[in-house]
Protein backbone atom coordinates (compact mmCIF):
# COMPACT_ATOMS: atom_id res chain seq x y z
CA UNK A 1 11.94 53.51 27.38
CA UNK A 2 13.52 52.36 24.33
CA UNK A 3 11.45 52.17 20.55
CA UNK A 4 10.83 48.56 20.87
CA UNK A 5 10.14 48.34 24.00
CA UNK A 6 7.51 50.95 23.43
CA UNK A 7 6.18 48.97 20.43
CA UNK A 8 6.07 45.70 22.33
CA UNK A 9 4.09 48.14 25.20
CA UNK A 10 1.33 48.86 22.36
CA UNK A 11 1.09 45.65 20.96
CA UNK A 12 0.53 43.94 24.03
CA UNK A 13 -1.95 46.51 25.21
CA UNK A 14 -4.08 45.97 21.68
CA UNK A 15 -4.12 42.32 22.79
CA UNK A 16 -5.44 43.33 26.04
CA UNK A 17 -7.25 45.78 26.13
CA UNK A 18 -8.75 45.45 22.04
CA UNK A 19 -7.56 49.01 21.29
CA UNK A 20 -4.88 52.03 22.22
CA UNK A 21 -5.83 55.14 22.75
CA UNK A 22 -2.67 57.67 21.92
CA UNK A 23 -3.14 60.79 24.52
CA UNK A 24 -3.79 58.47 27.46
CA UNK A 25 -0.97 56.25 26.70
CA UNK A 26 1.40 59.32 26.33
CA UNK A 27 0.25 60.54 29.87
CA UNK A 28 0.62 57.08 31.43
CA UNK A 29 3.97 56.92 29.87
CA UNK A 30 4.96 60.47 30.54
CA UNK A 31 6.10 61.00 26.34
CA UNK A 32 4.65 63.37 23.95
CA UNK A 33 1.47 61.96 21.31
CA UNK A 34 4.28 62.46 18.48
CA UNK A 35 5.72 60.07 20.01
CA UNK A 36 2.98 57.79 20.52
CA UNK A 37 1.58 58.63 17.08
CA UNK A 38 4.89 57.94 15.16
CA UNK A 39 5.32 54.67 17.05
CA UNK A 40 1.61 53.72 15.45
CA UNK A 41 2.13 55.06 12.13
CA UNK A 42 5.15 52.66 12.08
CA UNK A 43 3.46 49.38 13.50
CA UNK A 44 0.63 50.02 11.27
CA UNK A 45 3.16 50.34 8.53
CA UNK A 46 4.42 46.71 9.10
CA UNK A 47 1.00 45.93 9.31
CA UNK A 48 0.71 45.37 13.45
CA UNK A 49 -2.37 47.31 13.80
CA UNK A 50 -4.74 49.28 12.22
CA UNK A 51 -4.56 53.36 13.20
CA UNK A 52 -8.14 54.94 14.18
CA UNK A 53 -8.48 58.19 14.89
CA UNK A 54 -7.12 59.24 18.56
CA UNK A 55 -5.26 55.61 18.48
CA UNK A 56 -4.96 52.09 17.02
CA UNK A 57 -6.86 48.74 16.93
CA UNK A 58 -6.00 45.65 16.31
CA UNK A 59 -5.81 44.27 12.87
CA UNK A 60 -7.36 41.03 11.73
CA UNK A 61 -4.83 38.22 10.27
CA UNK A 62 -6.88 36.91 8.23
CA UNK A 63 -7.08 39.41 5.21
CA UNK A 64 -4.42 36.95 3.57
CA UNK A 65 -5.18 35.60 0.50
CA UNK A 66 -7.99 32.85 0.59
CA UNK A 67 -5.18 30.18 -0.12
CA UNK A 68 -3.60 31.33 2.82
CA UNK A 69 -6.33 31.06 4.78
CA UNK A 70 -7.15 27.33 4.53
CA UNK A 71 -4.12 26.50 6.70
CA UNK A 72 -5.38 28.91 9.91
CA UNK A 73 -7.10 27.19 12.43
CA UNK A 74 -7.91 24.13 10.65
CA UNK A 75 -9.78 22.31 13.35
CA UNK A 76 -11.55 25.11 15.05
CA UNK A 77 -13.20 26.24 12.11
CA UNK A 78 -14.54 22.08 11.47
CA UNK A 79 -16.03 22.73 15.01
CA UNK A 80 -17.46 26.28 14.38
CA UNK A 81 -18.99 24.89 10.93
CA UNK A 82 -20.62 21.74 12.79
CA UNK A 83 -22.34 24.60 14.78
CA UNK A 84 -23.12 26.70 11.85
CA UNK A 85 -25.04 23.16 9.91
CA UNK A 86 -27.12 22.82 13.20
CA UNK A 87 -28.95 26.16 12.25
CA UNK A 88 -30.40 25.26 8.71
CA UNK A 89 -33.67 23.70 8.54
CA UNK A 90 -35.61 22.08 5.97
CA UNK A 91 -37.09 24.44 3.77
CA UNK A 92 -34.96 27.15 4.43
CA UNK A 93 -33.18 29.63 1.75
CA UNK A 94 -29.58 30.39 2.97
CA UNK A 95 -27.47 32.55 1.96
CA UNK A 96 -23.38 31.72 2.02
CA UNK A 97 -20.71 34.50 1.91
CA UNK A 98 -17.06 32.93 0.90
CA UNK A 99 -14.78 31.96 3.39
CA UNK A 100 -12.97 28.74 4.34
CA UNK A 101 -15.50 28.66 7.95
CA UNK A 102 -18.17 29.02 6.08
CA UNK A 103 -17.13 26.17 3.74
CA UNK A 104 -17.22 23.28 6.95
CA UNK A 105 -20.95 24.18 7.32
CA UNK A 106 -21.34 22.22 3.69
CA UNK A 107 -19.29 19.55 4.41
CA UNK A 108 -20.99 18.89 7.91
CA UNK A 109 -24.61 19.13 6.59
CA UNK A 110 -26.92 16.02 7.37
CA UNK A 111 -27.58 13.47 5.33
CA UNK A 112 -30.92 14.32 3.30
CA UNK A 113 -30.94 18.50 4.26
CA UNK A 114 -33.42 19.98 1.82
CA UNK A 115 -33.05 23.55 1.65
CA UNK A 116 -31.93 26.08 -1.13
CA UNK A 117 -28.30 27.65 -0.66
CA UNK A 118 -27.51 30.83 -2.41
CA UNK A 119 -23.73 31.95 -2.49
CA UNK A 120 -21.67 34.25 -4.30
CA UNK A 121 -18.50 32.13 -4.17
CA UNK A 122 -17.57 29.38 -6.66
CA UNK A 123 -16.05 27.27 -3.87
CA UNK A 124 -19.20 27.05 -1.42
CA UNK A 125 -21.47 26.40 -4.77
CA UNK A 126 -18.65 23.42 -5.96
CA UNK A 127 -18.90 22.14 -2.23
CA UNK A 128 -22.35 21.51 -2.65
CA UNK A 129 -22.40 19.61 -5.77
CA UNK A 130 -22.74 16.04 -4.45
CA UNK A 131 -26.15 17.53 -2.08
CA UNK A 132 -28.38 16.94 -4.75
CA UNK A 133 -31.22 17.78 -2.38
CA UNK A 134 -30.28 21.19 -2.26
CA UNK A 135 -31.12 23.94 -4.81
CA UNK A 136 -28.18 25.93 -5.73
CA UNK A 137 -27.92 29.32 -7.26
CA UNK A 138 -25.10 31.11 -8.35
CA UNK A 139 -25.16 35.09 -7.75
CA UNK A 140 -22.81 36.29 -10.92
CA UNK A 141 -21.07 39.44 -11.21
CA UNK A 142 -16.84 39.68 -11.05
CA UNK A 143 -14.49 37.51 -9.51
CA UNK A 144 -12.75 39.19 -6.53
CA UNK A 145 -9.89 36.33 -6.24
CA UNK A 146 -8.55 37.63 -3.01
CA UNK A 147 -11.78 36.14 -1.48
CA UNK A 148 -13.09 33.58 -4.26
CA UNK A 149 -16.49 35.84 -4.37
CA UNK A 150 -18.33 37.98 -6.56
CA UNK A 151 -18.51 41.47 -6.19
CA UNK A 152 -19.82 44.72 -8.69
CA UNK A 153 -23.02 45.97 -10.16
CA UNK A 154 -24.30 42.91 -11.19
CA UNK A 155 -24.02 41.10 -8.11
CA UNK A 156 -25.79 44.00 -6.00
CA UNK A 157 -28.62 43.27 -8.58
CA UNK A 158 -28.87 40.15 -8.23
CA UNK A 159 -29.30 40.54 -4.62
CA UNK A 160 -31.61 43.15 -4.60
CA UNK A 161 -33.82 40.65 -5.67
CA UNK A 162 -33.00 38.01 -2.97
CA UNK A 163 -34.98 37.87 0.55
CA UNK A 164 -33.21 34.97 2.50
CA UNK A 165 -34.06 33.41 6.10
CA UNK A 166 -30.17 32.71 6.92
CA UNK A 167 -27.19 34.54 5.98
CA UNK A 168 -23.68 33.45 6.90
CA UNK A 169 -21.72 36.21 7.49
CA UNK A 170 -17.68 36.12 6.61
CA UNK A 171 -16.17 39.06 8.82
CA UNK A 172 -12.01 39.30 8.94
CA UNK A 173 -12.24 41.35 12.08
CA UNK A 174 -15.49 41.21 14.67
CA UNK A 175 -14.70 43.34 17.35
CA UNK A 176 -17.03 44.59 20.20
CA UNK A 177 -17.10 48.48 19.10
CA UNK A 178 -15.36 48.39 15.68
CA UNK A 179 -18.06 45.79 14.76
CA UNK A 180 -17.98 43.76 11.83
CA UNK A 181 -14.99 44.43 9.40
CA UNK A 182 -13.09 43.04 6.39
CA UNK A 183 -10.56 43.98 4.17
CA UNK A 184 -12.03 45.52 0.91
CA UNK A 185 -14.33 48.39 0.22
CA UNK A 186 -16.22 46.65 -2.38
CA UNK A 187 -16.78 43.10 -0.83
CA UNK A 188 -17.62 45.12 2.07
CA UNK A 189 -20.52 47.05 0.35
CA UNK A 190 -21.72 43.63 -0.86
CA UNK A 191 -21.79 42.04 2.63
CA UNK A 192 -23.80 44.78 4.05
CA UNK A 193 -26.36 44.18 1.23
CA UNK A 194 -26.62 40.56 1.77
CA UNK A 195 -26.94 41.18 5.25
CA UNK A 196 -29.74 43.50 4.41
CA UNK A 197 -31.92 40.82 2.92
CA UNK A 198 -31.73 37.91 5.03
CA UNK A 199 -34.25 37.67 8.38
CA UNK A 200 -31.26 36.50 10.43
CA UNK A 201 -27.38 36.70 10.03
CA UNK A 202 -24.58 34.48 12.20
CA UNK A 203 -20.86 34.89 11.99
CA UNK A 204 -18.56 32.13 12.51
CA UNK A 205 -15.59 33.50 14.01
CA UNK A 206 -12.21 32.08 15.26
CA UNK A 207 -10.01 32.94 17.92
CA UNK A 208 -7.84 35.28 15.71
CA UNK A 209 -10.85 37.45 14.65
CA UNK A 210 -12.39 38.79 17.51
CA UNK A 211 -11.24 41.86 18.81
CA UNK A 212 -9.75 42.54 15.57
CA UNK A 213 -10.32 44.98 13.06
CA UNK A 214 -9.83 45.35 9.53
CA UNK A 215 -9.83 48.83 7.58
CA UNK A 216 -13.63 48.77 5.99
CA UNK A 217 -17.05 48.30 8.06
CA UNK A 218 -19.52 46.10 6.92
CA UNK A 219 -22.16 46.58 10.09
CA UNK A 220 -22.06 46.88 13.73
CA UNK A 221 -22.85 44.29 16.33
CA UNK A 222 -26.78 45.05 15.92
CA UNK A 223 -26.29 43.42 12.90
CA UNK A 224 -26.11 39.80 13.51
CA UNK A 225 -28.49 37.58 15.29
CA UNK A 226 -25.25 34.84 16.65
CA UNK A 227 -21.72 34.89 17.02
CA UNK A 228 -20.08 31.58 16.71
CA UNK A 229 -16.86 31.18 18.90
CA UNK A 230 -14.36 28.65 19.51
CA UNK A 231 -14.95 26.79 22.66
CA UNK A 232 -11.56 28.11 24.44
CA UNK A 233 -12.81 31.70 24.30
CA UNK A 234 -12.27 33.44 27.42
CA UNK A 235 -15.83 34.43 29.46
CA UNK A 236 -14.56 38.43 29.22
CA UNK A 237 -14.23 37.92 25.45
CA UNK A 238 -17.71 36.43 25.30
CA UNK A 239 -19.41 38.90 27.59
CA UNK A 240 -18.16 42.10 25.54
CA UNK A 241 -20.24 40.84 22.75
CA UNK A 242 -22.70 39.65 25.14
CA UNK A 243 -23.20 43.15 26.88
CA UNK A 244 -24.36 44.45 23.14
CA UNK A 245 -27.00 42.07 22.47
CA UNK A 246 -25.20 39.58 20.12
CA UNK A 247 -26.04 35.90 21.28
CA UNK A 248 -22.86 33.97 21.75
CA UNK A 249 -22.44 30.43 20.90
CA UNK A 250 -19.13 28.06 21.33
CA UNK A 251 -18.62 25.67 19.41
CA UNK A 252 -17.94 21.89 21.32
């Protein structure tokens, strides 16, 4: 078997299976794990997966640049945030992570929503400027322009002191046994924390992100209350999250 024919072999076994693992795939296909190893280490390289240890998993698109981002899945994510407005009730305190998902639960809020909205990213806080009804407020710290959010010491204090009902979760990959992942060590660290003090936490998700993984952990599965999914999402997609106690929900 040829190089590329091998790499096409793991690529489309990532996509099926959600992750390679190097000595059985050296067996099935009678090579050494050099082989199998060097093949990964090169993929990853060109950034086609993401190497574990004993194999590979997929890796999420969507660690492009925020401005990038805007343009994926335009219309999914409209439907996923319609889903994601349903869940906030008057009186609640919500928390918002960055993210352009996240930003189509502001714009599909009702009319008259009364609740206070705390977010560490500029663009979710300047989304809600017309809701007068809502009480904003800003969690400082740096600017981490890669994902238009705050990150550093003085955000973690300023969450420290926060105790939320809601969080909405931004995740780059959300796979079934990687769990929840993104693409930075630091906004990961924060994520975790905000997850920490809110009662509940959902994660809007889009076709591209599940089964995907992304090089830093923010929390396993256990971690979120709801999974929002497109509505084309195949039932074996939905039932490996399912099978760990995450409640699914597509998004109509």
């Amino acid at each position: 078997m040829l190089t590329s024919q091998r790499k096409r072999l793991i690529l489309d076994l990532l996509a099926r299976d959600g992750q390679v693992v190097a000595k059985q795939l050296s067996h099935e296909l009678e090579l050494s794990e050099d082989t199998i190893r060097r093949d990964l280490r090169e993929l990853a390289a060109e950034g086609l997966l993401l190497r574990v240890h004993g194999g590979a998993m997929p890796v999420s698109p969507t660690t492009v640049p925020i401005h990038e981002r805007r343009g994926i899945a335009p219309d999914a994510k409209v439907a996923l945030g319609k889903v994601g407005a349903t869940l906030i009730e008057d009186g609640m305190t919500v928390v918002f992570d960055g993210g352009t998902s996240n930003l189509e639960i502001i714009r599909h809020l009702p009319a008259g929503a009364r609740f206070t909205a705390i977010t560490h990213s500029p663009s979710i806080a300047v989304a809600l400027e017309d809701r007068v009804q809502v009480d904003v407020m800003i969690i400082g710290g740096r600017l981490f322009r890669h994902s238009m959010v705050t990150v550093g010491a003085l955000t973690a204090e300023m969450i420290s002191r926060i105790r939320a009902d809601l969080f909405f979760l931004g995740a780059t990959g959300v796979h079934p046994t990687a769990g929840l992942t993104t693409g930075d060590m630091e906004e990961a660290a924060i994520k975790r924390q905000l997850v920490s003090c809110s009662a509940e936490t959902a994660v809007l998700a889009t076709n591209d992100k599940l089964g995907a993984v992304s090089p830093f952990q923010i929390g396993g599965l256990g971690d979120i209350a709801m999974l929002i999914v497109e509505s084309g999402v195949a039932d074996e997609r939905i039932a490996a999250f399912a099978d760990r106690g995450v409640s699914v929900v597509r998004a109509h």
